[in-house]
Each structure stands twice: as structure tokens, then as C-alpha cells.
Protein backbone atom coordinates (compact mmCIF):
# COMPACT_ATOMS: atom_id res chain seq x y z
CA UNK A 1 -4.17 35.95 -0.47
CA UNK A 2 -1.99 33.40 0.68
CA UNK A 3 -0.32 31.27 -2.15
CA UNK A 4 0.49 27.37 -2.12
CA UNK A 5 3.67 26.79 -3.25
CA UNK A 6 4.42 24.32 -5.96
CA UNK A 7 7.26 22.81 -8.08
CA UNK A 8 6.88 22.38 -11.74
CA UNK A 9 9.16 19.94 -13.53
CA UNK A 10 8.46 21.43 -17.37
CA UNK A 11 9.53 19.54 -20.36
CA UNK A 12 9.59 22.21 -22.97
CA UNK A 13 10.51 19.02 -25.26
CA UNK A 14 6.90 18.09 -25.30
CA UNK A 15 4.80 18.38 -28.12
CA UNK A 16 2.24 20.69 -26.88
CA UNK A 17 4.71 22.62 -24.76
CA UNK A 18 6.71 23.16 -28.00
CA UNK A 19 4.09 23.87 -29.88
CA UNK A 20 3.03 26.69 -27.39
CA UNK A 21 7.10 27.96 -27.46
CA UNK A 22 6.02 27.55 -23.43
CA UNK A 23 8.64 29.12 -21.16
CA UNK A 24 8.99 29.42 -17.28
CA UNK A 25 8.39 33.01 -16.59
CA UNK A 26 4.88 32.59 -18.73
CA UNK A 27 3.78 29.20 -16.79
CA UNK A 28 4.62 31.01 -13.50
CA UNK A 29 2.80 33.94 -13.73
CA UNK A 30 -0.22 32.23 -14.77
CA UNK A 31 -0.25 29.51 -11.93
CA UNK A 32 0.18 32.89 -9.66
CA UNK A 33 -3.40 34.07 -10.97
CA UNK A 34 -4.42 30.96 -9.90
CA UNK A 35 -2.94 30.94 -5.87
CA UNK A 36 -0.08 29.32 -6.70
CA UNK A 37 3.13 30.06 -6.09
CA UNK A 38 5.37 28.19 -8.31
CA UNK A 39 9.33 26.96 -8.56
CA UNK A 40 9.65 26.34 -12.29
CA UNK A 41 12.42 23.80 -13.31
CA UNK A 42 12.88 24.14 -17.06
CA UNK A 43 16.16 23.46 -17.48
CA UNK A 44 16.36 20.60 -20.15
CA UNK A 45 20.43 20.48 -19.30
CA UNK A 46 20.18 18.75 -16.45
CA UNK A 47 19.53 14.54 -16.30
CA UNK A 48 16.36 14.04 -15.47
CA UNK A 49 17.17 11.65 -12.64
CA UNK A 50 18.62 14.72 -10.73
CA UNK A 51 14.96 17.06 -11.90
CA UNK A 52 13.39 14.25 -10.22
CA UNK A 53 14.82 13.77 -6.88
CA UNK A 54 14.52 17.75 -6.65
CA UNK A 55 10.49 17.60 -7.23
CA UNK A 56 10.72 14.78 -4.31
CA UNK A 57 12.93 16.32 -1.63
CA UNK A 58 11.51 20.23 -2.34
CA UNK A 59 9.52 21.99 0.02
CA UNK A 60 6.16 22.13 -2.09
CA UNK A 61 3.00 19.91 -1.03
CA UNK A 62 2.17 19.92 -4.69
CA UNK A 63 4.65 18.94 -7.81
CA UNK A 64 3.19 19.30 -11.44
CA UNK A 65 4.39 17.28 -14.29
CA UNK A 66 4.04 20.00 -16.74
CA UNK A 67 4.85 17.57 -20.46
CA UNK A 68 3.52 14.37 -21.58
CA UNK A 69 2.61 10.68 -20.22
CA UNK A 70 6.19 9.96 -19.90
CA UNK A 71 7.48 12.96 -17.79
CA UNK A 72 3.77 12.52 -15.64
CA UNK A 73 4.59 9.21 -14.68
CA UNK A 74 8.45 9.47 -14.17
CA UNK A 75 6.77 12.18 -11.76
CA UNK A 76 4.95 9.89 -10.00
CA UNK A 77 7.39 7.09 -9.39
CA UNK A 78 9.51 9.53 -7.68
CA UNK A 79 7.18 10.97 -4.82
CA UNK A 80 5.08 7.63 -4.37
CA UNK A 81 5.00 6.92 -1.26
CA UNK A 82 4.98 10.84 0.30
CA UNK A 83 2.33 13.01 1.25
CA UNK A 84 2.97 15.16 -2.04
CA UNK A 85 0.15 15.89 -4.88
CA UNK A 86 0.63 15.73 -8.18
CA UNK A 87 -0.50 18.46 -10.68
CA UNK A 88 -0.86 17.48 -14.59
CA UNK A 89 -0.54 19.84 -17.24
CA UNK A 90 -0.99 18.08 -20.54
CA UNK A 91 1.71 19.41 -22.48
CA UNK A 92 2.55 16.64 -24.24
CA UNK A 93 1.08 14.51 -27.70
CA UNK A 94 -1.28 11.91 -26.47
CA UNK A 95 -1.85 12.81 -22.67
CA UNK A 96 -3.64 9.17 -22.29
CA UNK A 97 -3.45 9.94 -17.97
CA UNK A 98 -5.11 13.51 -18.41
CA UNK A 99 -7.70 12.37 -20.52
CA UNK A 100 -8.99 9.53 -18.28
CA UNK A 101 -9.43 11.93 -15.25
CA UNK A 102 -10.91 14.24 -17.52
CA UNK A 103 -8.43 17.46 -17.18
CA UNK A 104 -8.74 19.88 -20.18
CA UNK A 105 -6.07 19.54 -22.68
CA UNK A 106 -6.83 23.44 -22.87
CA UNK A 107 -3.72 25.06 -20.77
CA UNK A 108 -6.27 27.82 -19.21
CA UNK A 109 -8.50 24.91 -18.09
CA UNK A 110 -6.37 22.55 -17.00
CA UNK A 111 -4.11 25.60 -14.78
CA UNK A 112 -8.18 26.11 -13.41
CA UNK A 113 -7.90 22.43 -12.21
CA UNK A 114 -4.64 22.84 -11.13
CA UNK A 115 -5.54 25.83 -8.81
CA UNK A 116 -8.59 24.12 -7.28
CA UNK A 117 -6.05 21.99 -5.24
CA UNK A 118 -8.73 19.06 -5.05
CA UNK A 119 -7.36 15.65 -4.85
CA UNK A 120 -8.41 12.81 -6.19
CA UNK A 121 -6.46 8.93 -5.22
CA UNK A 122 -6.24 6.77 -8.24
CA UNK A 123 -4.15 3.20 -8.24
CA UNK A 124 -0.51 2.83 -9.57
CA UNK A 125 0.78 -0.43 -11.06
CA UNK A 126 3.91 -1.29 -10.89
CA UNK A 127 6.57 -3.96 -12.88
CA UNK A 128 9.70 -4.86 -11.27
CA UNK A 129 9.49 -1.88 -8.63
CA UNK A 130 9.08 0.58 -10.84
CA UNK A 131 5.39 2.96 -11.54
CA UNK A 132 3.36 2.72 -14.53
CA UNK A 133 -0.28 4.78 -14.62
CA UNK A 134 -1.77 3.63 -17.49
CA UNK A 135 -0.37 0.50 -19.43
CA UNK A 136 2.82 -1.84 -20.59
CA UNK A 137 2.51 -3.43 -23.69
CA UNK A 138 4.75 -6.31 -24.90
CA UNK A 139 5.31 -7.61 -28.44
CA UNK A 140 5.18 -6.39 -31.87
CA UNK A 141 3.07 -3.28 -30.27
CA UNK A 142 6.59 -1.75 -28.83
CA UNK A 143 8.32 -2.24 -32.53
CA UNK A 144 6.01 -0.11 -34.10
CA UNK A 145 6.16 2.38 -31.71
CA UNK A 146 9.92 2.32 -31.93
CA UNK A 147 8.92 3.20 -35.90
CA UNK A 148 7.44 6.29 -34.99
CA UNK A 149 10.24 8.02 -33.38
CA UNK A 150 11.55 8.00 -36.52
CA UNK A 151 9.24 10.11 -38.07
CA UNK A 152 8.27 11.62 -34.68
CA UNK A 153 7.99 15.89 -35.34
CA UNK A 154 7.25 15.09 -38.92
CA UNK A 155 3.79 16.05 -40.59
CA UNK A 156 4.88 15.84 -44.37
CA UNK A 157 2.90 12.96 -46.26
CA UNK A 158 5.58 11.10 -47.47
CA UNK A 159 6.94 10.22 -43.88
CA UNK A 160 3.32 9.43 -42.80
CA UNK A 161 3.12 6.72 -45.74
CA UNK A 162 6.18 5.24 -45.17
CA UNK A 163 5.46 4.78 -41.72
CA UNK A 164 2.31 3.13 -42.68
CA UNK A 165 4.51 0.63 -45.18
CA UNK A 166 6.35 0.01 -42.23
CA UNK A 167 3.57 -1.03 -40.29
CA UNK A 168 2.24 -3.32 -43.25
CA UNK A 169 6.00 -4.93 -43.60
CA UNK A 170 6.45 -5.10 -39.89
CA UNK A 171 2.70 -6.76 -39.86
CA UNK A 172 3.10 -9.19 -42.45
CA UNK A 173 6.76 -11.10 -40.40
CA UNK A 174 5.28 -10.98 -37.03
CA UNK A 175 5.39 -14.26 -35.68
CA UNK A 176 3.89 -15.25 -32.08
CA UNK A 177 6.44 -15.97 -28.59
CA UNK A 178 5.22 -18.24 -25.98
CA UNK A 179 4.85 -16.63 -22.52
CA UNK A 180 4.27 -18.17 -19.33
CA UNK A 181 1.95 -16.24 -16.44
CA UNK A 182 1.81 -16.73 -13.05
CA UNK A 183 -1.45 -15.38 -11.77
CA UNK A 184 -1.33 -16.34 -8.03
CA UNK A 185 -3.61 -18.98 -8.21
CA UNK A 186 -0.78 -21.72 -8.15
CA UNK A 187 -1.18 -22.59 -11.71
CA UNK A 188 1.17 -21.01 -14.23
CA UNK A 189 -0.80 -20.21 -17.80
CA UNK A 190 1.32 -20.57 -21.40
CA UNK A 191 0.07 -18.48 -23.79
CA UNK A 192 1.27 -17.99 -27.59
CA UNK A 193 0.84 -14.58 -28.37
CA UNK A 194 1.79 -11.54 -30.55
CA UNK A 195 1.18 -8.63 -28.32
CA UNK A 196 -0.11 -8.15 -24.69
CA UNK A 197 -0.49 -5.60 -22.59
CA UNK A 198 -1.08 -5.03 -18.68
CA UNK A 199 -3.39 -2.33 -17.79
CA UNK A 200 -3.97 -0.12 -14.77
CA UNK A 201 -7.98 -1.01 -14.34
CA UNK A 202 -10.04 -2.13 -17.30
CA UNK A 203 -10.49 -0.24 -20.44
CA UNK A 204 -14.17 0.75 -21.93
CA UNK A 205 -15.86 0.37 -24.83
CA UNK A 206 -18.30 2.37 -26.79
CA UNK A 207 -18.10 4.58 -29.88
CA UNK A 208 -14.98 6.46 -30.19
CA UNK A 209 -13.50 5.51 -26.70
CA UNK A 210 -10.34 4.14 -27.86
CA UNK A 211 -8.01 3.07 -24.77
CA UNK A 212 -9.91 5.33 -22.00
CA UNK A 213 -11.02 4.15 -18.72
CA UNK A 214 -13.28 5.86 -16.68
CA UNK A 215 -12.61 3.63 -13.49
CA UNK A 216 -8.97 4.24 -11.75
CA UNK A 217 -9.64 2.97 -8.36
CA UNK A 218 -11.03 -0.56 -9.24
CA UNK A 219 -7.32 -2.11 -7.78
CA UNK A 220 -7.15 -4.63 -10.55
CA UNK A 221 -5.29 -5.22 -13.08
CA UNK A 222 -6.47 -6.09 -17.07
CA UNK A 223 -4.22 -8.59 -18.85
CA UNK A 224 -5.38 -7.98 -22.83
CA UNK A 225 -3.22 -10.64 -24.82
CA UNK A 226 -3.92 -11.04 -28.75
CA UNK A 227 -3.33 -14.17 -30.13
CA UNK A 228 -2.97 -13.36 -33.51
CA UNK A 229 -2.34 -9.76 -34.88
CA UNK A 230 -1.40 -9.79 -38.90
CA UNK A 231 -2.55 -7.07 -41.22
CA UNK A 232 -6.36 -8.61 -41.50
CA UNK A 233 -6.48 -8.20 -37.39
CA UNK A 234 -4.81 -5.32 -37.45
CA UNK A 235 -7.57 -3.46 -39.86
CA UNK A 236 -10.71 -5.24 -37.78
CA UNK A 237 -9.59 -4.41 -34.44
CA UNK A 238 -8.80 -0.67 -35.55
CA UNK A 239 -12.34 -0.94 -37.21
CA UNK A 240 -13.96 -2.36 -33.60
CA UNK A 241 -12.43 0.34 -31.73
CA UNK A 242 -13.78 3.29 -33.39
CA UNK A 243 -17.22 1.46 -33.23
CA UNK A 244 -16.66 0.40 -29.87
CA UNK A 245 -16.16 -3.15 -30.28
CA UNK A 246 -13.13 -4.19 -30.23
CA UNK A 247 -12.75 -5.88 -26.70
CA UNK A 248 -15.39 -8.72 -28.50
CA UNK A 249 -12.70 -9.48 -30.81
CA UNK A 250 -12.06 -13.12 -31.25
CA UNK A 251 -8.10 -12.92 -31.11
CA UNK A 252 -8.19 -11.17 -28.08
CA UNK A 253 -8.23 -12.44 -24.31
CA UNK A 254 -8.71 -10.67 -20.94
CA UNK A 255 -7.73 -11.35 -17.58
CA UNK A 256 -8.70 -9.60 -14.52
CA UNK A 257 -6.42 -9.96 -11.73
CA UNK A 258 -4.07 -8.19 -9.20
CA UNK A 259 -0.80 -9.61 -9.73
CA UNK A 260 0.88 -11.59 -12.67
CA UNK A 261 4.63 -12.66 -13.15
CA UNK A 262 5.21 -12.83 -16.86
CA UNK A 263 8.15 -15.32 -18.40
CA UNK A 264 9.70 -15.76 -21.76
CA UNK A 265 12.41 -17.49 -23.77
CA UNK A 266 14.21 -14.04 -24.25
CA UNK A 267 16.35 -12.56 -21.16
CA UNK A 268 14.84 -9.26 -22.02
CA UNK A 269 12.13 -7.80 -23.96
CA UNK A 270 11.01 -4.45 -25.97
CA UNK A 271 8.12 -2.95 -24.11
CA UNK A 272 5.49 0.04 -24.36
CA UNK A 273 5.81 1.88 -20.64
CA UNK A 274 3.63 4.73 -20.55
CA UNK A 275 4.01 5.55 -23.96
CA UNK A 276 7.52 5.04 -23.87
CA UNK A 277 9.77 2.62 -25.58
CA UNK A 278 12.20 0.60 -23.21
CA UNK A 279 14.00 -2.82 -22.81
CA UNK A 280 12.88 -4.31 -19.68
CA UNK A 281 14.29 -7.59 -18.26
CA UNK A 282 11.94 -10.96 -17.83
CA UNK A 283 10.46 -12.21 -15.69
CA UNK A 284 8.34 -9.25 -15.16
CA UNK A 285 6.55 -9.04 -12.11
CA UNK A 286 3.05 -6.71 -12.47
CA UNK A 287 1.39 -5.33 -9.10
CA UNK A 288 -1.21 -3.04 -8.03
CA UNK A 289 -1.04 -0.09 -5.51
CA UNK A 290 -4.71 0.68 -4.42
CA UNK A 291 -5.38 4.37 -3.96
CA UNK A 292 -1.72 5.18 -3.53
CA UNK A 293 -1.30 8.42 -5.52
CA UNK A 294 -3.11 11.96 -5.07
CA UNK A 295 -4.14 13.53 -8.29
CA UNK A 296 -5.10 17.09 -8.72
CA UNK A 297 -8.25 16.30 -10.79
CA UNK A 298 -12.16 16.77 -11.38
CA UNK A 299 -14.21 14.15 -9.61
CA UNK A 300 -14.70 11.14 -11.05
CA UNK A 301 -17.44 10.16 -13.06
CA UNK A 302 -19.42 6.70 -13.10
CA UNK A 303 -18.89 5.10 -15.65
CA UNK A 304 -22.01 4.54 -18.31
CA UNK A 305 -20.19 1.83 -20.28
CA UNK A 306 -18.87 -0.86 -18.84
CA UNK A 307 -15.75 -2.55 -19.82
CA UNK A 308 -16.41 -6.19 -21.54
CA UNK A 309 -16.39 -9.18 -19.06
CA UNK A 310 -13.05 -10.53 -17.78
CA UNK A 311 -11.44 -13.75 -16.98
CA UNK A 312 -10.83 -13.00 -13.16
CA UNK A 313 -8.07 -15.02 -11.47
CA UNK A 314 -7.99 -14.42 -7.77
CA UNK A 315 -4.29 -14.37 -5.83
């Protein structure tokens, strides 16, 4: 049988492949079962920028991000554009992007996804040029995170309760920033806010659904902005999300749209991208790419729950 050849960019950093002590030899030989003949690229010497533009410019139709949210998307933003598709293998802690197109966290499964070859286009937002597949989040949001890292690999109590003291500190000083957005209507929109965040299509509610969207290929994107976020919110909104609530909250606003330029007071601001924690410079500039990536994933589903009722602001 004739194998497809693909190239595998694996972060063994990730906390799944870590966990699984995953090396190249083992990933290889059982994408091989599976008709696929793989290039592995382990090597966590070399920059990343260099791993990327190797995955781009190789010789394999398909290139799997084998790692987390961050390597996936990094992944993306490097063979938009091309005829390549991209192969996820969930390696990493959260896997948001796997999860909404419904690939197994399982290894064996998701390498049974991986081998079926069957593409699916989803849409790819974008801030400032660069790709983003799920969401950006601005504001106190991004500070926490940042508190994580810090604890990130750890599973002993004491740095879980200090981290949650450091959410409660970090909670209780949080004061709002003004931003201005530019939807494309003409009219520019000042908000006061503590955190916002621009999604990649709309997220749903229901019981337990916490952040997943079931929708990819809307070409719109969700503009959630809380008004008010201190450790009373913080509690009821975590509350309304395992119940499935939470997009009824009264702090929080959503826009639907397909473009929005965002500007504040500060040159530059801490943001969530992908999962990530980065400085990225204002104004920020949010787009959407319709249909302009190939996944290798199961079909999609229609949805059953439908996200709650936007604000839409037409360009």
C-alpha cells in the first residue's frame, strides 16, 4: 500500500507528550500502521521559527502539529494560504482546537483520524496579520494566566492554593480600561471594561460546555467584553458556566461581527493568544478568514445548543 507522506512538527515539551515520554521513532511507526509515511521533527534545539518554515516549504501535502493549542496554531499561521492539511494530535494540556472538532484526546484515536486523511475547512481569525483559531483575550484574563506559568508542571496542594490567593489578590485590585472599537459601521464604540475577548465563531452554552463551539465555519466573529469582573463575578460566572448559563450574565456583552479595530490608552497590551501569553501592540485590528484552513477532522456536527443572541454589527 502506498503511503502519504507527512511532516510532524512534535513538541515533546507538551504536557501530554511528556506525560507519554513520546519520542519520534514511536510516533512514526504508529502513523506507518496508519498509511502514513511520516518526517518527524523533534528536535526541541532548534528555534521554532526555523521548525516552522520547514513544515511550510517540505514536500508533504499533510503537516501535523503533534503538542498543544499553541504549537497547532503557530502551525497554521505558517502554511495558510497553501494547499497543505493540517493534522492535530492533542498532545498538549487543554487542546481547546481538538476538542471543538471533536478529535479524541486518546493518541490511538486521534492517529485513526489522522490516517483517514478527510478534510474538513474551518475559519481562521486573524489580529494584526497574524492567525489565531480559537480566541484572544485582553485584560486581567492574560495576568492570571501569566500566574499559572508559575506553578505550571506543579500538582502539589500548596502551589494550587497559592495560585488561587493569587487569583483572589489579583481579583480584588482589578480596575476597568476604556477601549475604543471600530466595528465597520462608521461609528466607533467606548467601552469600560475589565476583560474581553475576540472569538473565532460564537461559543455555546449548556451544562458543562465551558468555552466549546460546535460551529467553525459561521465567518463571524464574537466580541465577549465583561464590564465588571471582581471576586463576586468571578464566582457567578464560573457558577453559570458549569450550569450553562453564563453567556446570560449581566456584566457581560456580545457582539457579532466580522471585523473590529480595538484602541486603548496603553501603546501595548498583555493578551491571551491561543492559550498563550504575549504583549501585542494597539490598535489591534481583528479579521476573519472564511473557510481558509483544511483540518484533518470528523465531520461536523449541528449544533443542538445554540449560542445566546448577539449584538450583530454589520461592516
Amino acid at each position: 500500500m502506498q503511503q502519504t507522506l507527512c511532516h510532524v512538527l512534535l513538541n515533546a515539551k507538551a504536557g501530554t507528550a511528556s506525560a507519554l515520554s513520546m519520542t519520534g521513532a514511536e510516533l512514526a511507526a504508529r502513523l506507518a500502521e496508519r498509511g502514513l509515511k511520516a518526517e518527524i521533527d523533534d528536535d526541541m534545539h532548534k528555534p521554532m521559527e526555523g521548525r516552522l518554515i520547514r513544515a511550510a516549504t517540505s514536500a508533504a501535502p499533510i503537516v501535523v502539529a503533534a503538542g498543544g493549542d499553541g504549537t497547532i496554531t503557530a502551525l497554521a499561521n505558517a502554511i495558510l494560504g497553501s494547499d497543505k492539511k493540517l493534522g492535530i494530535l492533542p498532545l498538549g494540556t487543554v487542546n481547546a482546537l481538538a476538542k471543538d472538532l471533536n478529535i479524541p484526546l486518546d493518541l490511538d484515536l486521534a492517529l485513526d483520524v489522522l490516517g483517514t486523511q478527510a478534510c474538513r475547512t474551518i475559519d481562521v481569525g486573524r489580529v494584526d496579520g497574524r492567525v489565531f483559531l480559537h480566541k484572544v483575550v485582553v485584560g486581567v484574563v492574560p495576568e492570571l494566566a501569566a500566574g499559572r506559568e508559575h506553578i505550571r508542571g506543579r500538582t502539589d496542594l500548596r502551589a494550587k492554593l497559592g495560585f488561587f490567593l493569587f487569583i483572589l489578590r489579583r481579583l480584588a485590585r482589578t480596575k476597568r480600561f476604556a477601549v475604543a472599537m471600530d466595528l465597520g459601521d462608521g461609528q466607533t464604540r467606548i467601552e469600560r471594561v475589565q476583560a474581553l475577548a475576540v472569538a473565532s465563531n460564537a461559543y455555546e452554552q449548556g451544562v458543562g460546555r465551558i468555552f466549546s463551539r460546535q460551529r467553525l465555519d459561521e465567518g463571524s466573529l464574537y466580541v465577549y467584553f465583561l464590564s465588571h469582573l471582581n471576586i463576586r463575578d468571578f464566582f457567578r460566572l464560573c457558577s453559570g458556566m458549569v450550569m450553562g448559563t453564563w453567556q446570560n450574565d449581566s456584566e457581560l456583552t456580545i457582539l457579532k461581527t466580522r471585523q473590529v479595530t480595538m484602541t486603548t490608552r496603553k501603546r501595548a497590551m498583555n493578551v491571551m493568544f491561543d492559550g498563550e501569553v504575549e504583549k501585542l501592540a494597539t490598535p489591534m485590528t481583528f479579521g476573519i478568514l472564511p473557510n481558509a484552513l483544511c483540518v484533518i477532522a470528523p465531520a461536523a456536527v449541528t449544533p443542538d445548543t445554540p449560542a445566546a443572541d448577539a449584538e450583530e454589527v454589520a461592516p
